[in-house]
PDB file of N, CA and C in Angstrom:
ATOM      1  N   UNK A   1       6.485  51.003  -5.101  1.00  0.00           N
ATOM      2  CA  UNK A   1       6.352  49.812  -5.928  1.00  0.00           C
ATOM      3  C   UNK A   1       5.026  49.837  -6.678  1.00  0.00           C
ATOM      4  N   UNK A   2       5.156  49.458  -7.416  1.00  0.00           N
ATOM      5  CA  UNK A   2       3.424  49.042  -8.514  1.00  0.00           C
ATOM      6  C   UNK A   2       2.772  48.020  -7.388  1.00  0.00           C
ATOM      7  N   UNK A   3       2.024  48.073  -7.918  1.00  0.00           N
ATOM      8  CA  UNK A   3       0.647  47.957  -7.434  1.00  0.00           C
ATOM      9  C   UNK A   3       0.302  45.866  -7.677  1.00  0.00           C
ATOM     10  N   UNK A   4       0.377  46.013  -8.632  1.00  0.00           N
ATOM     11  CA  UNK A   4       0.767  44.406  -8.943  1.00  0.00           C
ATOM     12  C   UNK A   4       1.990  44.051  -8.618  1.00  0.00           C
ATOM     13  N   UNK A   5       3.305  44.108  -7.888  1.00  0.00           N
ATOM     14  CA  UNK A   5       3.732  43.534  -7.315  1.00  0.00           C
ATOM     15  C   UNK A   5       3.285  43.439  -5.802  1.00  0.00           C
ATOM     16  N   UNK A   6       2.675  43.673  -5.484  1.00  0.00           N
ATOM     17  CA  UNK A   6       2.227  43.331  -3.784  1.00  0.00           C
ATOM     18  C   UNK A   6       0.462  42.817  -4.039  1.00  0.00           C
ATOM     19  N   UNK A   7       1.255  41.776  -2.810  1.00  0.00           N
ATOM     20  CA  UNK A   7      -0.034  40.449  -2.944  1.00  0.00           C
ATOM     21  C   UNK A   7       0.326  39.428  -1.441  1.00  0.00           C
ATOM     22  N   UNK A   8      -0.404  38.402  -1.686  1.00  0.00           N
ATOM     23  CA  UNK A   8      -0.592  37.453  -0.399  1.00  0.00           C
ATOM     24  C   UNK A   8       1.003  36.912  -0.921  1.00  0.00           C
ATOM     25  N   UNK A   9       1.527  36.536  -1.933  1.00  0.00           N
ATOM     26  CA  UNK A   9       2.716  35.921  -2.805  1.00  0.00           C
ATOM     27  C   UNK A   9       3.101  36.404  -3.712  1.00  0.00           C
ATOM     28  N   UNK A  10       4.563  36.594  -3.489  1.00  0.00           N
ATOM     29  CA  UNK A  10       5.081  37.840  -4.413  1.00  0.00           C
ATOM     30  C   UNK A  10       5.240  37.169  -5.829  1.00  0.00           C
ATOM     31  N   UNK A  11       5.362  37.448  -6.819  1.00  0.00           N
ATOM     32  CA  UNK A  11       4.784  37.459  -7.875  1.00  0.00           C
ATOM     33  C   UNK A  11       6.215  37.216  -8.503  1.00  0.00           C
ATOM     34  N   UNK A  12       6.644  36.313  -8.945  1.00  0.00           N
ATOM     35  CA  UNK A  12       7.546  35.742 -10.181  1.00  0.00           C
ATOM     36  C   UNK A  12       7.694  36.915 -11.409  1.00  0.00           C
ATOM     37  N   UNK A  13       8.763  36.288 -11.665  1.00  0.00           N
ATOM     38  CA  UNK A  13       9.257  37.197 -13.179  1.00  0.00           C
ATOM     39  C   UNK A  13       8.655  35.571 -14.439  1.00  0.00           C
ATOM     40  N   UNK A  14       8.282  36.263 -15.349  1.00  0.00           N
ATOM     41  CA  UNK A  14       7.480  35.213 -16.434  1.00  0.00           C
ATOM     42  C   UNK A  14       9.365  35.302 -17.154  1.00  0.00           C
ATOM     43  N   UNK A  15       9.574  34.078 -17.438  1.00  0.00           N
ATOM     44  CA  UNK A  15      10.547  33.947 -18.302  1.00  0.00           C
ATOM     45  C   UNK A  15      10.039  33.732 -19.580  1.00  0.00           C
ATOM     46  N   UNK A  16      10.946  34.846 -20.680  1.00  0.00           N
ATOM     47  CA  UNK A  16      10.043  34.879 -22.099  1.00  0.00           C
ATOM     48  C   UNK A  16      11.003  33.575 -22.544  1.00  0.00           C
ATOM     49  N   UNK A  17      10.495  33.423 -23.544  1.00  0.00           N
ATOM     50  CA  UNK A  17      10.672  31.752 -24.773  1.00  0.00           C
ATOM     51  C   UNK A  17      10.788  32.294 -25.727  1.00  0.00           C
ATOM     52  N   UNK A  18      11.834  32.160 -26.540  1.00  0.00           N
ATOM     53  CA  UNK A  18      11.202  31.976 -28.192  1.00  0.00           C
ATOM     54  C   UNK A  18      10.881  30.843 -28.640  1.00  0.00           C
ATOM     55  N   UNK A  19      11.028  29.877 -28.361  1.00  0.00           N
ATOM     56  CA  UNK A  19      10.845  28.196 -28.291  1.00  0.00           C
ATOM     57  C   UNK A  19       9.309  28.097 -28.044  1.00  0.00           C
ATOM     58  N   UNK A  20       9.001  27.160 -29.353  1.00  0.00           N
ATOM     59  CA  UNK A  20       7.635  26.947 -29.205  1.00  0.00           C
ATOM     60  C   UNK A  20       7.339  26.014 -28.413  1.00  0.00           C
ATOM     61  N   UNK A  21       5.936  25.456 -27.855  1.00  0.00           N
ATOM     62  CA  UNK A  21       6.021  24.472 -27.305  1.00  0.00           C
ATOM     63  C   UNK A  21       6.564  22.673 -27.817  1.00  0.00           C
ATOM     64  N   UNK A  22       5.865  23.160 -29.189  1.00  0.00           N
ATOM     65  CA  UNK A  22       6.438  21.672 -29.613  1.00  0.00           C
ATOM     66  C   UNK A  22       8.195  21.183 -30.086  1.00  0.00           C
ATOM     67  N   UNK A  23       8.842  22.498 -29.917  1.00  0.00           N
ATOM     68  CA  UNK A  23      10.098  22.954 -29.553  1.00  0.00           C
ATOM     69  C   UNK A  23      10.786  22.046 -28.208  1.00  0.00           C
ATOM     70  N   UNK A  24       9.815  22.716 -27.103  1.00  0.00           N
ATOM     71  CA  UNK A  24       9.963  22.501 -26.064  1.00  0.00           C
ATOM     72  C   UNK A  24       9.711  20.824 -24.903  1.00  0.00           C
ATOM     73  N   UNK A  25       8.515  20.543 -26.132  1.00  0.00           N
ATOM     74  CA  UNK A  25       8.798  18.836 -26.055  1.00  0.00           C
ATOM     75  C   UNK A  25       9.144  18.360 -26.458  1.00  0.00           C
ATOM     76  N   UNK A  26       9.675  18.516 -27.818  1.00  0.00           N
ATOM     77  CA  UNK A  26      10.616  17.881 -28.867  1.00  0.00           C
ATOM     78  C   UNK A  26      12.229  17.929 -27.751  1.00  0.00           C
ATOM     79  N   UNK A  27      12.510  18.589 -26.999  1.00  0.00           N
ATOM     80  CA  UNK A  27      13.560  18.677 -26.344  1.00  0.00           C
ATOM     81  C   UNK A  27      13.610  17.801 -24.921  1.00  0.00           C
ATOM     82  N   UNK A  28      12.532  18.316 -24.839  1.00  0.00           N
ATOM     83  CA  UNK A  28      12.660  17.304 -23.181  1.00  0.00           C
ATOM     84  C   UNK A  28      12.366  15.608 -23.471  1.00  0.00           C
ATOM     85  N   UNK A  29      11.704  15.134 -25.093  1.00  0.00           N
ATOM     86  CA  UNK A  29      11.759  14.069 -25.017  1.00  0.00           C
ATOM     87  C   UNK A  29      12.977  13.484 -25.160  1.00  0.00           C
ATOM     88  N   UNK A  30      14.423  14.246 -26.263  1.00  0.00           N
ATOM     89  CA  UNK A  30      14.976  14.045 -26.455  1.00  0.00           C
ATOM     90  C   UNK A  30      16.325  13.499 -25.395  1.00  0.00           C
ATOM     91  N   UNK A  31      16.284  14.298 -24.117  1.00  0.00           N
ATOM     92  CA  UNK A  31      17.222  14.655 -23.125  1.00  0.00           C
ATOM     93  C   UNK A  31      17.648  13.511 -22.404  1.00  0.00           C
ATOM     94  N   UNK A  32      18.429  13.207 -22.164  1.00  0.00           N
ATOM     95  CA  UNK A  32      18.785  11.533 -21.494  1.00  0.00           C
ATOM     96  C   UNK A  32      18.433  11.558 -19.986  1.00  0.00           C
ATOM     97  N   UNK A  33      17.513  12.304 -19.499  1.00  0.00           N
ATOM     98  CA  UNK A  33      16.611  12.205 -18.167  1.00  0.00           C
ATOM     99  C   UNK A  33      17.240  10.544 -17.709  1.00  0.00           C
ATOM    100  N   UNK A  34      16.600  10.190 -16.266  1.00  0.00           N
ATOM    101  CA  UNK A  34      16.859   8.898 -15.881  1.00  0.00           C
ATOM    102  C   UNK A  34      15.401   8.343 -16.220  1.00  0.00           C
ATOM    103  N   UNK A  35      15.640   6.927 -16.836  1.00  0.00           N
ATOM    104  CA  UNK A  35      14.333   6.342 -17.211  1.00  0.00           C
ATOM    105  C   UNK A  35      13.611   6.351 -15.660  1.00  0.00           C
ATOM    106  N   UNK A  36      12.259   6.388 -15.987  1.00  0.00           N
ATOM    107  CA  UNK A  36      11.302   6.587 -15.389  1.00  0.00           C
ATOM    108  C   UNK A  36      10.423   5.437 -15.415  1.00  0.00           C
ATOM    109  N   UNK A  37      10.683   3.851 -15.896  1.00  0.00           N
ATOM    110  CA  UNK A  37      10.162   2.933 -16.138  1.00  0.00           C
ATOM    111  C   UNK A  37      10.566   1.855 -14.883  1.00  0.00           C
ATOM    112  N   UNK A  38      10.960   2.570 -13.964  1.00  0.00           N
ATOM    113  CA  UNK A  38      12.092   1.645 -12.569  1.00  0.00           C
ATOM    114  C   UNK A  38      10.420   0.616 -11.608  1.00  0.00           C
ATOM    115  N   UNK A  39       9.665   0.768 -11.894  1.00  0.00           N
ATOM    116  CA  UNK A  39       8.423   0.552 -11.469  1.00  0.00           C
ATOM    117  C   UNK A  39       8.061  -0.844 -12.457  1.00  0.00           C
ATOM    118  N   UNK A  40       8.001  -1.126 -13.302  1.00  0.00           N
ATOM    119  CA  UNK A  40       8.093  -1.861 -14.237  1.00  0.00           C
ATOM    120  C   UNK A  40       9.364  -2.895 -13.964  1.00  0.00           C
ATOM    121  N   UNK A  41      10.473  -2.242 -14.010  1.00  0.00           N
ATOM    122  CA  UNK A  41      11.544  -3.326 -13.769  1.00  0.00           C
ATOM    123  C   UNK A  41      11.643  -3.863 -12.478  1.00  0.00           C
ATOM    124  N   UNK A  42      11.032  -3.030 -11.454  1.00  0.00           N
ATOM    125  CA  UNK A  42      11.388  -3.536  -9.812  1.00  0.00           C
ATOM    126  C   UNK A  42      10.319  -5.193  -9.490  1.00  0.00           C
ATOM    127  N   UNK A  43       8.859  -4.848 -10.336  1.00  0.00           N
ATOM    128  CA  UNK A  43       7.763  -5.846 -10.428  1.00  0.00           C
ATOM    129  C   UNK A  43       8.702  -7.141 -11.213  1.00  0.00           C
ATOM    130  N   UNK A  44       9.523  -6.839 -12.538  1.00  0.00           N
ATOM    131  CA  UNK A  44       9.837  -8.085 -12.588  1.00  0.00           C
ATOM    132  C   UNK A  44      11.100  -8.798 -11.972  1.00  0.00           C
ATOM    133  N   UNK A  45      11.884  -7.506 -10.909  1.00  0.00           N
ATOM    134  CA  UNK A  45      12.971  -8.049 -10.091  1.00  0.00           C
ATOM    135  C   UNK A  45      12.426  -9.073  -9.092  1.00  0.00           C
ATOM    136  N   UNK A  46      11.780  -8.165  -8.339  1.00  0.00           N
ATOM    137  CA  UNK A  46      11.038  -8.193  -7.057  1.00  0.00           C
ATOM    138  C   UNK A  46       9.623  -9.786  -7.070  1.00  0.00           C
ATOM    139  N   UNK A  47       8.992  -9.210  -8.108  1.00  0.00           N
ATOM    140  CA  UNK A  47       7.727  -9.949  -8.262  1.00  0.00           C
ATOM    141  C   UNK A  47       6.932  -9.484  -7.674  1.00  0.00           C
ATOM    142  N   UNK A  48       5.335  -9.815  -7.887  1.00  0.00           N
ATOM    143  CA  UNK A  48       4.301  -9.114  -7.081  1.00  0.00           C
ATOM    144  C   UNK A  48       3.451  -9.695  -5.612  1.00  0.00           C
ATOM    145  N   UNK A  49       4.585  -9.018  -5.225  1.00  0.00           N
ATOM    146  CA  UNK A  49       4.185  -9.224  -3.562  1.00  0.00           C
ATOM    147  C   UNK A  49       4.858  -8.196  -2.635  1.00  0.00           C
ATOM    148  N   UNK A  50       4.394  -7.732  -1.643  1.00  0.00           N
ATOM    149  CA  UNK A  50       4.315  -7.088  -0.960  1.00  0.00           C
ATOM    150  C   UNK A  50       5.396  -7.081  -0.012  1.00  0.00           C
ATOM    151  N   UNK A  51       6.548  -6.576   0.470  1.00  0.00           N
ATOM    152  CA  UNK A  51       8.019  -6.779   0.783  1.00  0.00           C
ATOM    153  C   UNK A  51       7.521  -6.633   2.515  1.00  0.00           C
ATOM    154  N   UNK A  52       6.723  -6.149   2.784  1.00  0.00           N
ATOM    155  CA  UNK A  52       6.451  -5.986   4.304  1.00  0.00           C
ATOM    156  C   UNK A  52       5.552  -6.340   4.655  1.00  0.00           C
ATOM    157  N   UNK A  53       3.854  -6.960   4.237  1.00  0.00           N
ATOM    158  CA  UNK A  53       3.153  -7.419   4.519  1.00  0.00           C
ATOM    159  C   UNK A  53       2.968  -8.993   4.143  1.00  0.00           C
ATOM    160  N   UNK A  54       3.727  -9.135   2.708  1.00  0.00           N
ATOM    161  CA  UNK A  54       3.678 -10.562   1.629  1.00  0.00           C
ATOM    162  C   UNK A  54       2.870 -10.795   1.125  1.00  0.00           C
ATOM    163  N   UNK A  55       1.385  -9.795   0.870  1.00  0.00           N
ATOM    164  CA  UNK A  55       0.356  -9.641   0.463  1.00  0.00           C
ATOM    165  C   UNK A  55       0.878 -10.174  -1.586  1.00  0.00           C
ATOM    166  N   UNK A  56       0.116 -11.279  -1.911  1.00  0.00           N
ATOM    167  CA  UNK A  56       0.649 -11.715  -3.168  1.00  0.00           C
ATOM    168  C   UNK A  56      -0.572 -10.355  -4.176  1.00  0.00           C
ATOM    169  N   UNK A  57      -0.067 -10.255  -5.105  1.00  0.00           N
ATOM    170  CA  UNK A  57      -0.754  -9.616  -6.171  1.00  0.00           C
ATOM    171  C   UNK A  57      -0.440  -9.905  -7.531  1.00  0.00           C
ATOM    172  N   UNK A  58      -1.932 -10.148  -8.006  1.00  0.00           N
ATOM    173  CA  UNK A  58      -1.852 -10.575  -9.386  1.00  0.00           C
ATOM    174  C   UNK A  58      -1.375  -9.062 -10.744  1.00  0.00           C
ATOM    175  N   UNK A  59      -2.223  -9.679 -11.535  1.00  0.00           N
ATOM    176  CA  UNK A  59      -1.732  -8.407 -13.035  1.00  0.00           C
ATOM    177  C   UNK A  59      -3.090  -7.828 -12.792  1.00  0.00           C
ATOM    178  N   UNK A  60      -3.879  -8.105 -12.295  1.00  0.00           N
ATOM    179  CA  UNK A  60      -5.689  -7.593 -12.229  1.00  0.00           C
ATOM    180  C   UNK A  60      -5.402  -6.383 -10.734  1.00  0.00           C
ATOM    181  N   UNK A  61      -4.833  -6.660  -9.668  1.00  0.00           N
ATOM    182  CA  UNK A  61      -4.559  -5.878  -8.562  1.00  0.00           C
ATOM    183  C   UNK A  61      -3.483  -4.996  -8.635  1.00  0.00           C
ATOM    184  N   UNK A  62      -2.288  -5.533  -9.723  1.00  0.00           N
ATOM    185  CA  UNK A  62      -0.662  -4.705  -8.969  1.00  0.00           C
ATOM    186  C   UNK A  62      -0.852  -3.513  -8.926  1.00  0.00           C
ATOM    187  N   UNK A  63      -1.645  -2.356  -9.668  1.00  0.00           N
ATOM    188  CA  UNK A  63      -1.910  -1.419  -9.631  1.00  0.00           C
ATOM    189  C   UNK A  63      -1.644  -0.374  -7.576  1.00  0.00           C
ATOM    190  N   UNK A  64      -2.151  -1.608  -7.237  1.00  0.00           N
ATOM    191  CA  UNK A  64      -1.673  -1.527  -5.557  1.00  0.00           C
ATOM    192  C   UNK A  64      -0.723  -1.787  -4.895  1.00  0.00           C
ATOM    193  N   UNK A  65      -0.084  -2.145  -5.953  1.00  0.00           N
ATOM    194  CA  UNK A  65       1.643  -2.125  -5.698  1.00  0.00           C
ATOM    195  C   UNK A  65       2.626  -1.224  -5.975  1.00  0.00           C
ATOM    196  N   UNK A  66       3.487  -1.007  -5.251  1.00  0.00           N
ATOM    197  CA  UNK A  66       4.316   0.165  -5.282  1.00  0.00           C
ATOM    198  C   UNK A  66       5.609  -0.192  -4.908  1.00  0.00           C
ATOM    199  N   UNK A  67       6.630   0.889  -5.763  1.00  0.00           N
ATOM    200  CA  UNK A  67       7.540   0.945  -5.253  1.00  0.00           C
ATOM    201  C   UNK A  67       8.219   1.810  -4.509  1.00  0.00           C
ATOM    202  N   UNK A  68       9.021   1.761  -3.262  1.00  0.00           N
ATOM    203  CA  UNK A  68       9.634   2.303  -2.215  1.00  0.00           C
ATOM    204  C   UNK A  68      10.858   2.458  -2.077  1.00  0.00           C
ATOM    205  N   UNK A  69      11.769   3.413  -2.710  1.00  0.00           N
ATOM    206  CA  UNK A  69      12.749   3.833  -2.526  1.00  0.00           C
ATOM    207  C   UNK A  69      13.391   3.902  -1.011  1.00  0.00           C
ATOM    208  N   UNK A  70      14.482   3.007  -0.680  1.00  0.00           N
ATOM    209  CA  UNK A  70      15.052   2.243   0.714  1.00  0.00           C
ATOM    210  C   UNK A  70      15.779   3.744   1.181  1.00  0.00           C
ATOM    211  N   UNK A  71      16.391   4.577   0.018  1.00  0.00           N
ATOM    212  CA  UNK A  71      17.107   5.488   0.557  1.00  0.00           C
ATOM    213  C   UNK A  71      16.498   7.087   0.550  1.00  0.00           C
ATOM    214  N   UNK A  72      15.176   6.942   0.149  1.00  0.00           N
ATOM    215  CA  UNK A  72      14.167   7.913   0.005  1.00  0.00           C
ATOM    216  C   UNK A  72      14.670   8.777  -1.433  1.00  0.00           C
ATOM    217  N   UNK A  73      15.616   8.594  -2.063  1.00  0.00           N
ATOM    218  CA  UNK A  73      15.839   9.330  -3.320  1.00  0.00           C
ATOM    219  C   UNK A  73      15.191   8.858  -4.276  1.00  0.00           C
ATOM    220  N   UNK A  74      14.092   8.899  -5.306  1.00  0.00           N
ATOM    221  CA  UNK A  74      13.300   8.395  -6.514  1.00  0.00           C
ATOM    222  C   UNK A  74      14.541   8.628  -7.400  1.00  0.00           C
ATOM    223  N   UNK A  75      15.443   9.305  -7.359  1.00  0.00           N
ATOM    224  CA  UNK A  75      16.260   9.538  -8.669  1.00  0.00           C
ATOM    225  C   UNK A  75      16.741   8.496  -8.643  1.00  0.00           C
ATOM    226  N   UNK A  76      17.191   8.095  -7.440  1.00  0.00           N
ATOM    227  CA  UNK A  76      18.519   6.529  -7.541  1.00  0.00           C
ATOM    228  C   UNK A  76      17.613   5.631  -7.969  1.00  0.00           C
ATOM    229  N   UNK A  77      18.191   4.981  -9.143  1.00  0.00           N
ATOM    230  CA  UNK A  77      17.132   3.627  -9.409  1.00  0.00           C
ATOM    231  C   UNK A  77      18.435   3.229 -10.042  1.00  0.00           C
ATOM    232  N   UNK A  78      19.373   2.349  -9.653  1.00  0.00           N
ATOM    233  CA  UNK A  78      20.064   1.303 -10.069  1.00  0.00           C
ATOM    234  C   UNK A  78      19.300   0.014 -10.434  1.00  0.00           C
ATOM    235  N   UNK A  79      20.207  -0.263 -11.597  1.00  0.00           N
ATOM    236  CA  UNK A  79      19.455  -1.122 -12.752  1.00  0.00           C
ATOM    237  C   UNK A  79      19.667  -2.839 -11.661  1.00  0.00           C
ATOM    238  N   UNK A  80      20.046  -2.959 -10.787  1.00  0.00           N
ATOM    239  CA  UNK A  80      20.393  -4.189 -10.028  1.00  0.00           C
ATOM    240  C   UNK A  80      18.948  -3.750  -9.101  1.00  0.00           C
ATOM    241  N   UNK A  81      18.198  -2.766  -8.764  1.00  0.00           N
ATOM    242  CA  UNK A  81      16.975  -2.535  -8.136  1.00  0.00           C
ATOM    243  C   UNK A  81      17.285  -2.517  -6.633  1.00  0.00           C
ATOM    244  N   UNK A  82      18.450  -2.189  -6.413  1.00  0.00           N
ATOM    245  CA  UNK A  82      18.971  -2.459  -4.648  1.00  0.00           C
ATOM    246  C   UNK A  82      18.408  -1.335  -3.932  1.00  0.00           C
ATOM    247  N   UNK A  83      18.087  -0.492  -4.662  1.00  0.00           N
ATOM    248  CA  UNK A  83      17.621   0.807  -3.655  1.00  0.00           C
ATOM    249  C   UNK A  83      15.701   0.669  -3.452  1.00  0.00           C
ATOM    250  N   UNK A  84      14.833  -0.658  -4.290  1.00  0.00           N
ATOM    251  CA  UNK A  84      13.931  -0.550  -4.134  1.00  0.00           C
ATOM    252  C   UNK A  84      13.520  -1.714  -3.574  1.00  0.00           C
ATOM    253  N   UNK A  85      11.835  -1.570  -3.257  1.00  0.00           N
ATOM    254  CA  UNK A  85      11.321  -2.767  -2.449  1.00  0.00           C
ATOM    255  C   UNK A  85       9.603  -2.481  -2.636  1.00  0.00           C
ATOM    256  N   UNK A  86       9.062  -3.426  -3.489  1.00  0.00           N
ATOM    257  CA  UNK A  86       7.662  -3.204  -3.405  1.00  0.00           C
ATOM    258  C   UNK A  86       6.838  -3.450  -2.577  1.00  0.00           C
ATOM    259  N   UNK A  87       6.323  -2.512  -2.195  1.00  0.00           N
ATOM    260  CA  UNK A  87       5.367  -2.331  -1.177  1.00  0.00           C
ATOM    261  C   UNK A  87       3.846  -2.294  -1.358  1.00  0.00           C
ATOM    262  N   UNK A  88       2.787  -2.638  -1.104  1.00  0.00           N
ATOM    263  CA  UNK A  88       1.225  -2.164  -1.425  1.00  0.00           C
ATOM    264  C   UNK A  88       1.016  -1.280  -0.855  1.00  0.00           C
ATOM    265  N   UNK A  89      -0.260  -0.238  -1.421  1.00  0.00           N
ATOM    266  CA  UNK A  89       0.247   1.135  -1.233  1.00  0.00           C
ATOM    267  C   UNK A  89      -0.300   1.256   0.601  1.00  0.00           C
ATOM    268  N   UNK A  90      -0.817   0.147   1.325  1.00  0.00           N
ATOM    269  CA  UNK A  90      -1.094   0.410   2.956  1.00  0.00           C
ATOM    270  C   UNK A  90       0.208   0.409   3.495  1.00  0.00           C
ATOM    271  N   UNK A  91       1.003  -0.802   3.083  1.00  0.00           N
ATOM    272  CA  UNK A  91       2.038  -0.303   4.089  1.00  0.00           C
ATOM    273  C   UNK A  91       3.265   0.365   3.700  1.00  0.00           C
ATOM    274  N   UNK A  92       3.414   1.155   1.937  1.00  0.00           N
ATOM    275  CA  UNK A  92       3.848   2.017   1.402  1.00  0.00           C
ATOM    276  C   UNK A  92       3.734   3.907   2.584  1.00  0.00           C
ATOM    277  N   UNK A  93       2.197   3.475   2.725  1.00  0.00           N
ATOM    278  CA  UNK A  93       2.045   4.787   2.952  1.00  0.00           C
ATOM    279  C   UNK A  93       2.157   4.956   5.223  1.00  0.00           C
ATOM    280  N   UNK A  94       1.763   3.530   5.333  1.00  0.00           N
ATOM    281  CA  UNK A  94       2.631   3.410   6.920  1.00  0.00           C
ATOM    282  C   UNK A  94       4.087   3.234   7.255  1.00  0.00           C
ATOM    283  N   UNK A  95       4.675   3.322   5.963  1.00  0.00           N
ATOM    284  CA  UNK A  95       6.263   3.438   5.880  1.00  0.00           C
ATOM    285  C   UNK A  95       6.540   4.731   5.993  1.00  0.00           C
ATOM    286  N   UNK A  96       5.856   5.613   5.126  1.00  0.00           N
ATOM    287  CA  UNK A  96       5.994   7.119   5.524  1.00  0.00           C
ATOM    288  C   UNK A  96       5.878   7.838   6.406  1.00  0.00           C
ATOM    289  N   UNK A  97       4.656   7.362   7.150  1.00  0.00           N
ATOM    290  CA  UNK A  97       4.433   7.735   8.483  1.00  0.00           C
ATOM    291  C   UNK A  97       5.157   7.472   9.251  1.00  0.00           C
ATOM    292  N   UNK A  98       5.704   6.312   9.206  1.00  0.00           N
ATOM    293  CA  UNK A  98       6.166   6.048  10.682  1.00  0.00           C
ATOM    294  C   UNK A  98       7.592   7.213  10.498  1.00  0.00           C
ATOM    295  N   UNK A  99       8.123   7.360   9.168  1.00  0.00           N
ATOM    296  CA  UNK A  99       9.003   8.453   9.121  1.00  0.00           C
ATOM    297  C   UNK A  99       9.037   9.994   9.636  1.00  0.00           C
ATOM    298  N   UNK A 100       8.086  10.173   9.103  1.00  0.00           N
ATOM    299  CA  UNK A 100       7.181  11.203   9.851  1.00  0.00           C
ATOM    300  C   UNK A 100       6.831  11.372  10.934  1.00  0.00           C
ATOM    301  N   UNK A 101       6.738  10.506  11.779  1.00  0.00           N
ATOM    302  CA  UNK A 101       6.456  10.331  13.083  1.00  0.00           C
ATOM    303  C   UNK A 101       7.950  10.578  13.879  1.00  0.00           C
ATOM    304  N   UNK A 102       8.522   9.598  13.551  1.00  0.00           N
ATOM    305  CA  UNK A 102       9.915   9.354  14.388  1.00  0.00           C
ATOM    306  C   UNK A 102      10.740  10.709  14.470  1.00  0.00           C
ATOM    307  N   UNK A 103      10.747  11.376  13.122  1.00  0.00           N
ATOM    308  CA  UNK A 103      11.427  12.689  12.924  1.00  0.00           C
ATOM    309  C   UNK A 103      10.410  13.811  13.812  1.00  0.00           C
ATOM    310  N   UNK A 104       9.612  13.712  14.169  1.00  0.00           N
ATOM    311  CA  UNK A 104       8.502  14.266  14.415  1.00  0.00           C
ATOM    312  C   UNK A 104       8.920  14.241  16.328  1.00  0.00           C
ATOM    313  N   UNK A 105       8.926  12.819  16.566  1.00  0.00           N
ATOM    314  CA  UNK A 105       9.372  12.633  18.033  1.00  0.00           C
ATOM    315  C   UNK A 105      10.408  12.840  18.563  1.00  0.00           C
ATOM    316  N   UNK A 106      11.315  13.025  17.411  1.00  0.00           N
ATOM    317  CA  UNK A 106      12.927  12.815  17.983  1.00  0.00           C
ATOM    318  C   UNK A 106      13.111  14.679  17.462  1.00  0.00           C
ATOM    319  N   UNK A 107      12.581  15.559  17.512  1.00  0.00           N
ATOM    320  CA  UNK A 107      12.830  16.726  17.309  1.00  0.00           C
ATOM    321  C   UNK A 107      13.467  17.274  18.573  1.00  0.00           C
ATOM    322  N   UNK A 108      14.291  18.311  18.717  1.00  0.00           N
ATOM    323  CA  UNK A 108      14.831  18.713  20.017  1.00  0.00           C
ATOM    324  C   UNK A 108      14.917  20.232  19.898  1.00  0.00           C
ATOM    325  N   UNK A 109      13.803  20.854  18.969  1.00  0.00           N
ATOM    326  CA  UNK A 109      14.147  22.652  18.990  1.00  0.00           C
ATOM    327  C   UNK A 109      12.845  22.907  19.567  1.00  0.00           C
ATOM    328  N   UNK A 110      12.800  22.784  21.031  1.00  0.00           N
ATOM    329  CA  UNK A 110      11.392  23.240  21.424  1.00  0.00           C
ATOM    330  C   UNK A 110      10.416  22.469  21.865  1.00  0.00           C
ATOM    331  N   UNK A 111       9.302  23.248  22.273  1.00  0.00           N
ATOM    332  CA  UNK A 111       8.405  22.528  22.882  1.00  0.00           C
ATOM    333  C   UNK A 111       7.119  21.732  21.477  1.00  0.00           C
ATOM    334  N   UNK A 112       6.862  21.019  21.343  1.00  0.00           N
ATOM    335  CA  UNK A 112       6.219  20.350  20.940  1.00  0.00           C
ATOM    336  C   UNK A 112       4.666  20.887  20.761  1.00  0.00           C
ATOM    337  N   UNK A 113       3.604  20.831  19.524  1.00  0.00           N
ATOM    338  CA  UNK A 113       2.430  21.480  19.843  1.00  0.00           C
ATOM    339  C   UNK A 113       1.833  20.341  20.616  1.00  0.00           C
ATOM    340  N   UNK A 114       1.069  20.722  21.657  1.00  0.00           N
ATOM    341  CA  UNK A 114       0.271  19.872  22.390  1.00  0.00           C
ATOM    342  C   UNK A 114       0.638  19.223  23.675  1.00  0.00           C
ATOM    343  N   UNK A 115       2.370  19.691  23.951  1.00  0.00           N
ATOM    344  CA  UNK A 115       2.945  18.686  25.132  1.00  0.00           C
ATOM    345  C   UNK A 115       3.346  19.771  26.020  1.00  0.00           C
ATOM    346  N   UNK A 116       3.108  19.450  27.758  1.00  0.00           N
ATOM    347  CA  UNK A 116       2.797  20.285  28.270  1.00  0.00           C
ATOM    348  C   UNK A 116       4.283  20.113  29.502  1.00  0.00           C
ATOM    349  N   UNK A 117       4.908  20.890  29.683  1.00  0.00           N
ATOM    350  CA  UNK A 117       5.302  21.448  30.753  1.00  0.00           C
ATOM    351  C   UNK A 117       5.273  21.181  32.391  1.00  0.00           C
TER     352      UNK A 117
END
């Protein structure tokens, strides 16, 4: 093998373009993607407050508000907002954990790092 294919990470094939870049954003703006504005609409479903703590937030704070996909998919954003729930980003990000955790505890291939025998 050459010499540049061997490394810590094997090394990709570069896909050539003839497409320029402004080609290439001219296209992806065009593309009917799923709006990406579901953050915006959930604040005026929802309102600004906090779905698990009730922490109220103004237009000066929401920035610390978030939204939380119920079924963990970001793609699903139904326009009725049923798959979301705003959260501030503390107990946004202790929502994750505790996911993390539980999947974490409830594992059954093995011994666990740190648990002893």
């Amino acid at each position: 093998m050459v010499q540049d294919e061997w490394g810590r990470y094997p090394k990709g094939k570069k896909r050539s373009s003839t497409k320029s870049v402004d080609e290439v954003i001219k296209e992806l703006k065009s593309t009917n993607a799923p709006r990406m504005d579901y953050r915006e609409r959930s604040l005026k479903i929802h309102g600004f407050i906090c779905a698990k703590c009730g922490r109220e937030f103004s237009s000066k704070d929401a920035h610390l508000l978030t939204v939380h996909h119920k079924d963990g998919n970001h793609l699903n954003n139904p326009p009725d907002g049923s798959n979301w729930e705003n959260l501030c980003v503390y107990c946004h990000d202790d929502e994750h954990s505790r996911e993390l955790l539980g999947k974490y505890l409830t594992e059954d291939d093995g011994e666990k790092p740190g648990s002893r025998r």
